[in-house]
Protein backbone atom coordinates (compact mmCIF):
# COMPACT_ATOMS: atom_id res chain seq x y z
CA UNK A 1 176.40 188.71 198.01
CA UNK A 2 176.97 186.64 200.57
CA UNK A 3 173.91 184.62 200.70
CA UNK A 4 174.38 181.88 203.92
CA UNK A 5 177.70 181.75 202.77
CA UNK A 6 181.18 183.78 203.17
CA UNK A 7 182.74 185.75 200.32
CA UNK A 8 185.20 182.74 199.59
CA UNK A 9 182.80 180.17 199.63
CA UNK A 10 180.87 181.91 196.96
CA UNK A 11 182.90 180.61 193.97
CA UNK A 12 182.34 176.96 195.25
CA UNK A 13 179.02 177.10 193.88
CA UNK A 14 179.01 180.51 192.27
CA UNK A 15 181.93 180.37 189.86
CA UNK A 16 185.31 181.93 190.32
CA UNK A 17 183.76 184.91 188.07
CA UNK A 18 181.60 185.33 190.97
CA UNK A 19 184.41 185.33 193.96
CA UNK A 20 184.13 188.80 195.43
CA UNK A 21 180.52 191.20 194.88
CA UNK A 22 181.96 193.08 192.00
């Protein structure tokens, strides 16, 4: 789910729920 962005940059505007494509 790494849309433009790397897997740990996800929760920065994800959510920490969202950290790694479970």
């Amino acid at each position: 789910m790494s849309a433009g962005c790397t897997w740990h940059d996800v929760p920065t505007k994800y959510g920490t729920k969202s950290t790694v494509h479970r």
